[in-house]
Protein backbone atom coordinates (compact mmCIF):
# COMPACT_ATOMS: atom_id res chain seq x y z
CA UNK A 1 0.00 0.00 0.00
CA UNK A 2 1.55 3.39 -0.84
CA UNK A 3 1.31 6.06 2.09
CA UNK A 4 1.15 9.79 2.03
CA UNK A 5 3.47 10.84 4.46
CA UNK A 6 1.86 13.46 6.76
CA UNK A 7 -0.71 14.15 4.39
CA UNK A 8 -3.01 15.94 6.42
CA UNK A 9 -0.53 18.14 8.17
CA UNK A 10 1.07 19.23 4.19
CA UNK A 11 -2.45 20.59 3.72
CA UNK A 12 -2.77 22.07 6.67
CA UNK A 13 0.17 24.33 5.77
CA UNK A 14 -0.88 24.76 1.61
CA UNK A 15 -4.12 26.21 2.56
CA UNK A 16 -5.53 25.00 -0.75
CA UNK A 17 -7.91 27.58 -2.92
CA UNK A 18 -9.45 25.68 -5.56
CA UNK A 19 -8.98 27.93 -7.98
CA UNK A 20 -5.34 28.69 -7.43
CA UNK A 21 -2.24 26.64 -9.61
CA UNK A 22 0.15 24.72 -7.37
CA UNK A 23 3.17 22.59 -8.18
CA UNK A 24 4.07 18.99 -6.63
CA UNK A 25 7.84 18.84 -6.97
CA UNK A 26 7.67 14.74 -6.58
CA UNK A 27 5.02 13.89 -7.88
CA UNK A 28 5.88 10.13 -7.24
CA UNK A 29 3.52 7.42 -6.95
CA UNK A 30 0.84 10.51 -7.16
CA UNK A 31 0.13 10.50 -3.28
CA UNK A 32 0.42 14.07 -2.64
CA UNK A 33 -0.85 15.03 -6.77
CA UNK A 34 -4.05 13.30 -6.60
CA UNK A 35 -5.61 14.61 -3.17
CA UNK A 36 -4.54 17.96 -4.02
CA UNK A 37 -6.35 17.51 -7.96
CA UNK A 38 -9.22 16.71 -7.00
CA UNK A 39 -10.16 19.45 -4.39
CA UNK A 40 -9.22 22.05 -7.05
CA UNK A 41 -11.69 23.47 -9.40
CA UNK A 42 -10.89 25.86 -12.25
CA UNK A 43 -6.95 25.35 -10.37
CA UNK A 44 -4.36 23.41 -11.87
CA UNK A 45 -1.78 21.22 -10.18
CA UNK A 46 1.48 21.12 -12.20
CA UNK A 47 3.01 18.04 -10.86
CA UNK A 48 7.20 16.89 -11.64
CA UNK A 49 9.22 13.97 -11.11
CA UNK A 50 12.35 12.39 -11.76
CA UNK A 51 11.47 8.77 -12.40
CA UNK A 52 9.82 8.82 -15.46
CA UNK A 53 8.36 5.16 -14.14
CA UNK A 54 6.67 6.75 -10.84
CA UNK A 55 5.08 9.23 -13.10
CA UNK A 56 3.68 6.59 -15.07
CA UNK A 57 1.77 4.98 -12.14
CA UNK A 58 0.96 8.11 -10.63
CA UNK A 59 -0.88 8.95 -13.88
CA UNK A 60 -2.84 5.74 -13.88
CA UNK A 61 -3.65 6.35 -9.55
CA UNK A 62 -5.09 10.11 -11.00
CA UNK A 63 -7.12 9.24 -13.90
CA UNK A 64 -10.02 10.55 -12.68
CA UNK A 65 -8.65 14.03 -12.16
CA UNK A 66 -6.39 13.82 -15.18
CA UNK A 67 -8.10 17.17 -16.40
CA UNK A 68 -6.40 19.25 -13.52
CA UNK A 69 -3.10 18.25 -13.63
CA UNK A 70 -0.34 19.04 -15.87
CA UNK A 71 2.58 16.64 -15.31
CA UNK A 72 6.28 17.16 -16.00
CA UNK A 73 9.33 14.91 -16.22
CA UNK A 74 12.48 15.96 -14.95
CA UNK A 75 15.08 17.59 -11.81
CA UNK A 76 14.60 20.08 -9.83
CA UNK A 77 16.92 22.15 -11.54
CA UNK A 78 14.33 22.59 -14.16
CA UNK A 79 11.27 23.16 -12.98
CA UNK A 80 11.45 26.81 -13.38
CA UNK A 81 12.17 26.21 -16.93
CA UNK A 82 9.40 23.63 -17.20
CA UNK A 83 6.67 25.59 -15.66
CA UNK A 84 7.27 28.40 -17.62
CA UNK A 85 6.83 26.52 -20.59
CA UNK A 86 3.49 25.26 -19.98
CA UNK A 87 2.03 28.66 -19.96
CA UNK A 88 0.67 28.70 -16.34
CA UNK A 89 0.56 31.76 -13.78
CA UNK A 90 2.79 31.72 -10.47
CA UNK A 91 1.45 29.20 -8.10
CA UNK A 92 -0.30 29.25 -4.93
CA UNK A 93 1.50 26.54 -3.10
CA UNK A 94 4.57 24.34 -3.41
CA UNK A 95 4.75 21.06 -1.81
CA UNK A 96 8.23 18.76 -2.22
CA UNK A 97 8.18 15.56 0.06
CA UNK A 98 12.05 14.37 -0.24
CA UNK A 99 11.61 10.82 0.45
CA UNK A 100 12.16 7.64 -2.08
CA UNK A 101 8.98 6.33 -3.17
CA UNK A 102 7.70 2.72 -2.10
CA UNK A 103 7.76 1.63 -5.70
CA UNK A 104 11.47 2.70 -6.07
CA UNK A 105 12.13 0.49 -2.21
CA UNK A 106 10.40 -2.47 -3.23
CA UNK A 107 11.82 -2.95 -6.86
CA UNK A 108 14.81 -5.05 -6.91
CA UNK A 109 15.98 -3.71 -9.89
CA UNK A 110 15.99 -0.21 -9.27
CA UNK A 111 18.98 -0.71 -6.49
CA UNK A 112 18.20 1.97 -3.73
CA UNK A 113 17.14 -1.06 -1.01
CA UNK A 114 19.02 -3.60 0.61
CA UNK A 115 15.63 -6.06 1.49
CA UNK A 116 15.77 -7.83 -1.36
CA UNK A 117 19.07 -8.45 -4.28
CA UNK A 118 19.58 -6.43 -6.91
CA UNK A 119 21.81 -4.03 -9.18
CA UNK A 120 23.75 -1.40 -7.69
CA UNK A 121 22.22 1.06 -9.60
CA UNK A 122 19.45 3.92 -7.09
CA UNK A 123 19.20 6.46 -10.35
CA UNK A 124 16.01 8.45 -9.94
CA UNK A 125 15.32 8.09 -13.60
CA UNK A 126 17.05 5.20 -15.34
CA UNK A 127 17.76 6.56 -18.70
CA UNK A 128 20.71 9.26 -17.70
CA UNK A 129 23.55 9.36 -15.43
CA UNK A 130 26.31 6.56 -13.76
CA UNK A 131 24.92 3.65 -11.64
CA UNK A 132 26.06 3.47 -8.05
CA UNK A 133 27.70 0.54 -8.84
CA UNK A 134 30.03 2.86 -10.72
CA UNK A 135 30.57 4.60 -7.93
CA UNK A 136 31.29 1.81 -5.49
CA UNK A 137 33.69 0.48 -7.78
CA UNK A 138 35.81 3.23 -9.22
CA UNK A 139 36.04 5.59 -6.54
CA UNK A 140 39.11 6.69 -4.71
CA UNK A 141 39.02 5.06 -1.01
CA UNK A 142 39.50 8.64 0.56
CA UNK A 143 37.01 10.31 -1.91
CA UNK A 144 34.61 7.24 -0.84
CA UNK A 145 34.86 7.57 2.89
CA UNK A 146 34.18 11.39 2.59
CA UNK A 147 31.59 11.21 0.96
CA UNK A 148 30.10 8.31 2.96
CA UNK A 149 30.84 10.37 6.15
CA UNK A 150 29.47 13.71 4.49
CA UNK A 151 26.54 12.87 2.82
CA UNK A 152 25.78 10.44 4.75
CA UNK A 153 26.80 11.11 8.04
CA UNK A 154 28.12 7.48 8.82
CA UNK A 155 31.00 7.26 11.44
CA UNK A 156 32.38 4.54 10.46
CA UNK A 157 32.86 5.66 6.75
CA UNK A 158 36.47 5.36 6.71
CA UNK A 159 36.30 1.01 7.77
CA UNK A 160 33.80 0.79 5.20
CA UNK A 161 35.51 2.39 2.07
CA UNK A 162 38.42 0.35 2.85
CA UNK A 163 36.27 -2.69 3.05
CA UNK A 164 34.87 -1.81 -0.33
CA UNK A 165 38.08 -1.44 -2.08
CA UNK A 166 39.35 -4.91 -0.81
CA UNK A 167 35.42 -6.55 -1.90
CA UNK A 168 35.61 -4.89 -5.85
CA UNK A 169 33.85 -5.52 -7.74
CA UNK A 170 30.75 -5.12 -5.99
CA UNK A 171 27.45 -5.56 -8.52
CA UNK A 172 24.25 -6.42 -6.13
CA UNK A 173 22.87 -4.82 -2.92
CA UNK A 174 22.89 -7.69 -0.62
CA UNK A 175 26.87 -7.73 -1.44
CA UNK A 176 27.71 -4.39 -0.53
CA UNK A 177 24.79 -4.51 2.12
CA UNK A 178 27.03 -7.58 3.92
CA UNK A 179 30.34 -6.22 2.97
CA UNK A 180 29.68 -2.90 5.31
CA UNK A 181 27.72 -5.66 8.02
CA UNK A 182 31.18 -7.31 8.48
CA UNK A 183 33.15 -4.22 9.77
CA UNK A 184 30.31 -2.77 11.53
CA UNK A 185 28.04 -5.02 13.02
CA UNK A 186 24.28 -4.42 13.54
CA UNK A 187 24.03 -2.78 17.34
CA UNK A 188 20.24 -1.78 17.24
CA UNK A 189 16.84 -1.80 14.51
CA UNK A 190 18.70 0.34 12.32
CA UNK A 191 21.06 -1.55 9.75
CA UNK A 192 24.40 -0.69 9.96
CA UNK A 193 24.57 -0.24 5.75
CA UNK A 194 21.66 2.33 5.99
CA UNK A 195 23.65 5.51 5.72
CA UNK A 196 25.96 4.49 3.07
CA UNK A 197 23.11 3.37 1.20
CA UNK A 198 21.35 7.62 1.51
CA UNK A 199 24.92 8.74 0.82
CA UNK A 200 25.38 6.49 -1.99
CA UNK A 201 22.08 7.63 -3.39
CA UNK A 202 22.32 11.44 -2.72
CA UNK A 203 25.51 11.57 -4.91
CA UNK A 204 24.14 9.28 -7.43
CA UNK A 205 21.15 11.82 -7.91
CA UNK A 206 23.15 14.77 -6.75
CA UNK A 207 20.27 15.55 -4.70
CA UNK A 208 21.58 17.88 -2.24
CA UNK A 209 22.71 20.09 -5.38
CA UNK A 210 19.12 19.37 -6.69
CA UNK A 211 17.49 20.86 -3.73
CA UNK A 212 19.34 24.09 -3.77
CA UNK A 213 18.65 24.60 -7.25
CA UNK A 214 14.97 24.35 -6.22
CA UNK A 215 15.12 26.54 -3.24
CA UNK A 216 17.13 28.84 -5.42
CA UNK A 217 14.00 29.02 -8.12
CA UNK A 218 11.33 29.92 -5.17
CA UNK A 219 11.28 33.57 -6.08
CA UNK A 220 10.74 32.29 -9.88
CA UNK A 221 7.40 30.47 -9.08
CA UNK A 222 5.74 31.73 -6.42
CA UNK A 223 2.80 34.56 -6.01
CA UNK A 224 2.75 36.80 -3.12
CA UNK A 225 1.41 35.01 -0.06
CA UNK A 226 2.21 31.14 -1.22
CA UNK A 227 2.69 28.44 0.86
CA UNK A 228 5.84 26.03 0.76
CA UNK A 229 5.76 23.00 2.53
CA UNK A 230 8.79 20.36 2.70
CA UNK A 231 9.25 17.14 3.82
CA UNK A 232 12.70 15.61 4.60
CA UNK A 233 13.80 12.59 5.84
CA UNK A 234 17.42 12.90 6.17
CA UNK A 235 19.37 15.42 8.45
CA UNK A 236 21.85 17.01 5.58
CA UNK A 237 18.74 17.81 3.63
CA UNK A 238 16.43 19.24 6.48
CA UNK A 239 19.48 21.25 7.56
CA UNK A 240 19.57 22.57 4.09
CA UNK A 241 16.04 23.47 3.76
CA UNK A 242 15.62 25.04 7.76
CA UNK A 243 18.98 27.08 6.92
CA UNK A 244 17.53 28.89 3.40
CA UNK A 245 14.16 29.24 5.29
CA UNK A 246 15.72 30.99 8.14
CA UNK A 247 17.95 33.14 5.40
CA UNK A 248 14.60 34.35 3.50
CA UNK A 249 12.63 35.09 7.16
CA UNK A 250 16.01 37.19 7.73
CA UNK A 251 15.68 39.15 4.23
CA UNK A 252 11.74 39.74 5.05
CA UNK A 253 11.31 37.33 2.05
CA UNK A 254 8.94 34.77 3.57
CA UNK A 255 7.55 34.31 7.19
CA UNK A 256 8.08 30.70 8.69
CA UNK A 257 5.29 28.94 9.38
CA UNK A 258 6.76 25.90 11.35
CA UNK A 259 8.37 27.95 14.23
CA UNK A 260 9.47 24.25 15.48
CA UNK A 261 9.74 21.58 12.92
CA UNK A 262 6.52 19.20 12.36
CA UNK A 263 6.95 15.41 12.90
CA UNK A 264 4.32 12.55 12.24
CA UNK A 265 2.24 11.61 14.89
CA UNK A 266 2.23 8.44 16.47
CA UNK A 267 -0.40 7.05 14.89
CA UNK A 268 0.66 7.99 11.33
CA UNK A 269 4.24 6.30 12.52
CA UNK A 270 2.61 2.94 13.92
CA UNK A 271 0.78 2.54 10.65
CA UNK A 272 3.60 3.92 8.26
CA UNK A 273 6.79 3.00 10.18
CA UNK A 274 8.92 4.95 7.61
CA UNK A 275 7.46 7.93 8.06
CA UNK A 276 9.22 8.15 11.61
CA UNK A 277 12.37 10.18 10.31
CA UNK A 278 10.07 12.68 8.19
CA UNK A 279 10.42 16.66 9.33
CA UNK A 280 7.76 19.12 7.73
CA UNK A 281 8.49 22.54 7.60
CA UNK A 282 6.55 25.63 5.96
CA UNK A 283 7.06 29.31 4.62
CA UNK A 284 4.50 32.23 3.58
CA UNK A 285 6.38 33.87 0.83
CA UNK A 286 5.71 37.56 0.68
């Protein structure tokens, strides 16, 4: 079953007018796109992803509202471009939930889990770009543990990249998932190849770089008095988000919303156990 991750508290913050545009910066599985569709009336919804195969899906999931959305393929660094291309005015409301999509966790093939085998490869969309494989494989062991460490905050990145190097060549998940078990064994619920796997997948994607293009492109696309709501799931990008939130309160650019950051509530978390790491914070733009 695919979950909207705090769902009723990104609405809370949009405000919704039916008759307003807003944009759904991952679009995914078409969660977020399709509750927001269908309470708009003469509105539109211009909704974007990266994986051209989530889009696909989401599609089918909002058939019946198909009239009110226009959806776009493509990074973050060009939705401004994309938007303005498709003719529509400044939008009301800007939602971007950060998190990998249960489609992309559950399907082998696509790499980003460690549940079940399958390629090295965690590219949002398929068709562009170097595998992670390649980057397990051909990577400096320095440059490896820093980015291991950086992106993905792991202590132990430096006993993992060497553990990499000696295990090369490393194709599958469940390899490099047990290579980085063996020098740091599992201590708690969380698995000890977890981080490397989000740092593995932010440089894949170069999502932090992503992200700052899209914060970067908020004065582009949004109409006095919108509402921007993000959800994050990992520390290095909710750091990134709070910090250019706080910057634009300081230049009397937007008022924050989320004076402390928003979490799920217990019940969402006992039915959704992955939304327990997901922060939700919100700006007025003026």
């Amino acid at each position: 079953m695919h979950y909207s991750v705090m769902l009723a508290e990104s609405l809370e913050h949009l405000k919704l007018q039916p008759e307003r545009v807003y944009l759904d910066a991952t679009c995914g599985l078409g969660g977020h796109t399709g509750v927001i569709a269908r309470q708009l009336t003469s509105g539109r919804l211009f909704s974007n992803d990266r994986d051209a195969e989530s889009m696909a899906m989401a599609r089918t999931a909002t058939a019946d509202c198909a009239e009110r959305i226009v959806f776009s393929q493509g990074p973050f660094s060009t939705i401004a471009a994309r938007w303005r291309d498709s003719g529509l005015p400044r939008v009301a409301g800007l939602l971007a939930d950060l998190g990998v999509s249960r489609y992309q966790l559950t399907d082998a093939e696509r790499g980003f889990s460690f549940q079940t085998d399958g390629p090295l490869d965690m590219r949002m969309d398929r068709s562009s770009g170097e595998p992670a494989s390649d980057l397990v494989n051909f990577t400096a062991e320095k440059e490896l543990a820093d980015l291991i460490y950086q992106l993905g905050e792991e202590r132990s990145s430096r006993q993992i990249a060497r553990a990499i190097v000696r295990a090369r060549p490393i194709r599958t998940t469940l390899h490099l998932a047990g290579v980085i078990e063996r020098v740091v064994p599992r201590t708690g619920k969380i698995h000890p190849a977890t981080q490397t796997f989000m740092a593995l997948r932010l440089a894949v994607n170069g999502e932090l770089d992503e992200l700052q293009a899209l914060l970067a492109d908020l004065p582009a696309l949004l109409e006095p008095g919108a509402r921007v709501v993000f959800l994050t799931f990992m520390s290095t990008e909710d750091r990134i988000v709070k910090q250019h939130f706080q910057a634009l309160a300081r230049e009397g650019r937007a008022t924050i919303l989320t004076k402390h950051v928003v979490r799920p509530s217990e019940a969402e978390i006992s039915n959704n156990p992955a939304s327990r790491s997901a922060k939700l914070r919100a700006i007025e733009w003026k």
